[in-house]
Structures are given as C-alpha cells and as structure tokens.
Protein backbone atom coordinates (compact mmCIF):
# COMPACT_ATOMS: atom_id res chain seq x y z
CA UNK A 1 98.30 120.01 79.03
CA UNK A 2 96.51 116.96 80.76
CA UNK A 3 95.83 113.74 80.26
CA UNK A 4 92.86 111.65 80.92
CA UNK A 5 92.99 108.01 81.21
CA UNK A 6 91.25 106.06 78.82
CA UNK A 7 87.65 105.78 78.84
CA UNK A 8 86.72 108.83 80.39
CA UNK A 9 84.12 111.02 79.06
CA UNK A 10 82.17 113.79 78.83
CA UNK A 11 81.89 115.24 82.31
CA UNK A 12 84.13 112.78 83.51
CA UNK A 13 87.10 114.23 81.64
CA UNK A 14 86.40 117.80 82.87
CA UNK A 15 86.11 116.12 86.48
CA UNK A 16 89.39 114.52 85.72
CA UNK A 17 91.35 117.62 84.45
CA UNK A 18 90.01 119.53 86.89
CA UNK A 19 91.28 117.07 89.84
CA UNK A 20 94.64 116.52 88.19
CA UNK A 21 95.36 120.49 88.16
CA UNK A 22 94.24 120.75 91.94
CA UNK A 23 96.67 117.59 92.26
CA UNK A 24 94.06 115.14 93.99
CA UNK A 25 93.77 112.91 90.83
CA UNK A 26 94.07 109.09 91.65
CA UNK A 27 93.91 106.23 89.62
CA UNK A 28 91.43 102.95 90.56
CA UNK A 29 90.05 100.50 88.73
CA UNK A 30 91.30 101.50 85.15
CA UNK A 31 89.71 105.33 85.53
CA UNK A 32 90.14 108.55 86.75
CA UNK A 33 89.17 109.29 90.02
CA UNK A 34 88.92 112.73 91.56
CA UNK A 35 89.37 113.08 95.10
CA UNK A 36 86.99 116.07 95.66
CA UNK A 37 83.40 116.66 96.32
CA UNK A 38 81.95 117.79 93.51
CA UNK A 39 79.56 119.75 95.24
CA UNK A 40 82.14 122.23 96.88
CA UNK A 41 85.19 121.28 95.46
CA UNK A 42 87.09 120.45 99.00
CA UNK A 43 89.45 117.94 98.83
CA UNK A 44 88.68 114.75 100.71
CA UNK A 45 91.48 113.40 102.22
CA UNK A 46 92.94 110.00 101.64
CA UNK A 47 94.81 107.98 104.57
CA UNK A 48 97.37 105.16 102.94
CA UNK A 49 97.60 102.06 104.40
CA UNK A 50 98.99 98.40 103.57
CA UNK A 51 95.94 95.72 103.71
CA UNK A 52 97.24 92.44 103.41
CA UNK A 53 100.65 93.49 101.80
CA UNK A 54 99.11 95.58 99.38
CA UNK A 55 98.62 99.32 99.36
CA UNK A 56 95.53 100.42 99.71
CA UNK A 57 93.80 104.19 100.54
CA UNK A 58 90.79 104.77 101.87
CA UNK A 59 89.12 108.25 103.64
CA UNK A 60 90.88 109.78 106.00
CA UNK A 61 88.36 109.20 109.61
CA UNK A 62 87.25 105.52 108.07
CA UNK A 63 87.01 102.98 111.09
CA UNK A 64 88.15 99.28 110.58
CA UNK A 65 84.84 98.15 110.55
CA UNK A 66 84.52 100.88 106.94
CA UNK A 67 87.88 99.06 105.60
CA UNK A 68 86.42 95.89 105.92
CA UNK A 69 82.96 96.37 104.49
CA UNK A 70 84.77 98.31 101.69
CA UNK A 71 86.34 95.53 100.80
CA UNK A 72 83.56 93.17 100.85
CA UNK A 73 84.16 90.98 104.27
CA UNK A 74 81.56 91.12 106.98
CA UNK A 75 83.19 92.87 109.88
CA UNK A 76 81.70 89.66 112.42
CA UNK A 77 83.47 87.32 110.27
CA UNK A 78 86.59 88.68 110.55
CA UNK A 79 90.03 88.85 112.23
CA UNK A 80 92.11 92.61 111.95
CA UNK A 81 95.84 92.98 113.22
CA UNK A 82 96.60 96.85 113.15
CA UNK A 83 99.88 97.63 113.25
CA UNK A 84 101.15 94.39 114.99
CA UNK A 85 98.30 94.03 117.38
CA UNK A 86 94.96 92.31 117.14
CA UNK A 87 92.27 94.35 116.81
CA UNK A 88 89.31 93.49 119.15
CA UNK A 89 85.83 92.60 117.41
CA UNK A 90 83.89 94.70 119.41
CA UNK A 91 86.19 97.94 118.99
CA UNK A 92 86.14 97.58 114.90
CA UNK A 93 83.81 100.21 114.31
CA UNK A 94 85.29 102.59 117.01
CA UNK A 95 89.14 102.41 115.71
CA UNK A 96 89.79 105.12 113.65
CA UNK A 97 92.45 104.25 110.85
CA UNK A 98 95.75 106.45 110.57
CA UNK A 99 98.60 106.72 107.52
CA UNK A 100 100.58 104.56 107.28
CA UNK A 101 98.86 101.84 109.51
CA UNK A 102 99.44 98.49 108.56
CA UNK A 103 96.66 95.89 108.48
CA UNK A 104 96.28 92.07 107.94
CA UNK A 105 92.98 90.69 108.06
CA UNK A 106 91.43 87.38 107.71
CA UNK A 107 87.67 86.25 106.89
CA UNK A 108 86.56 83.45 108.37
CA UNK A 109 84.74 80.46 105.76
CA UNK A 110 82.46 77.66 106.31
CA UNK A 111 82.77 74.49 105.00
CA UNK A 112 83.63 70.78 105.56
C-alpha cells in the first residue's frame, strides 16, 4: 500500500506511487516529487549537499553556478566556499558539485 502526500492528484498520485515503488520518491515543498523522467522512466540522480548549514539536493552533474541560480542569487553577486575553500568567480560554472560537498555562500547587497 502507498501513500501520497496531501494534495496530490490525479496524475500526480499515479506519478507519486509509481516513484515511491521504484524508491526515488522525495519530498519538497509540501508535495510529492518523483525523481524520474517521465518520459523514459530513468532515474535522475540526486547529489546531497549542505548549503548554508542546511541540507539541500540538487542533480547529480549541476555546477555551482546551477546551485546558485537555483536558489535565486545571481552567480556575479556572489561568494561560494566548497568544502573549506573559496570557490573562484570565474570557475562557478565549470565546478561540478559532488555528495556530500559542503557549501557556504554569500550574496552580496546594495545599500547605504
């Protein structure tokens, strides 16, 4: 038997059983989220990482530069430490992200 998180529907409870039986079910934003493509039904994988002090997971082959526009922040506004080292500016969108990597970043705001 499964269960779907409240507030699914329709297709999205078949997506949801359907991910929770192949075991790449994950939870975000109060809803089910499947992990797969629908199209072909491959998993995509999902890299953990702490942002911040939080836990956070994001595609596996996601660059810092993906990170940070995911969550919002204009990678040329920013500062990234990866795993205890700063992260240059211009290498953001060439550093590929790993499990388990550790990141702290800080946006930069104007104001007087």
């Amino acid at each position: 038997m499964f269960r779907v998180v409240s507030g699914a529907q329709g297709g999205e409870k078949r997506r949801a059983r359907f991910c929770l039986a192949a075991g790449n079910l994950a939870l975000g934003a109060g809803r089910a989220i499947c992990t797969h493509m629908a199209q072909n039904d491959t998993p995509n994988a999902l890299i953990s990482l702490t942002v911040n002090g939080e836990p956070h997971r994001i595609a596996a082959g996601s660059t810092i530069a993906d990170l940070v526009a995911e969550i919002g922040l204009d990678p040329a506004k920013v500062a990234v430490e990866r795993n205890a080292e700063i992260a240059p500016r211009s290498t953001l969108a060439d550093v590929t992200l790993g499990e388990g990597d550790t990141l702290e970043i800080v946006h930069f705001v104007g104001g007087g």
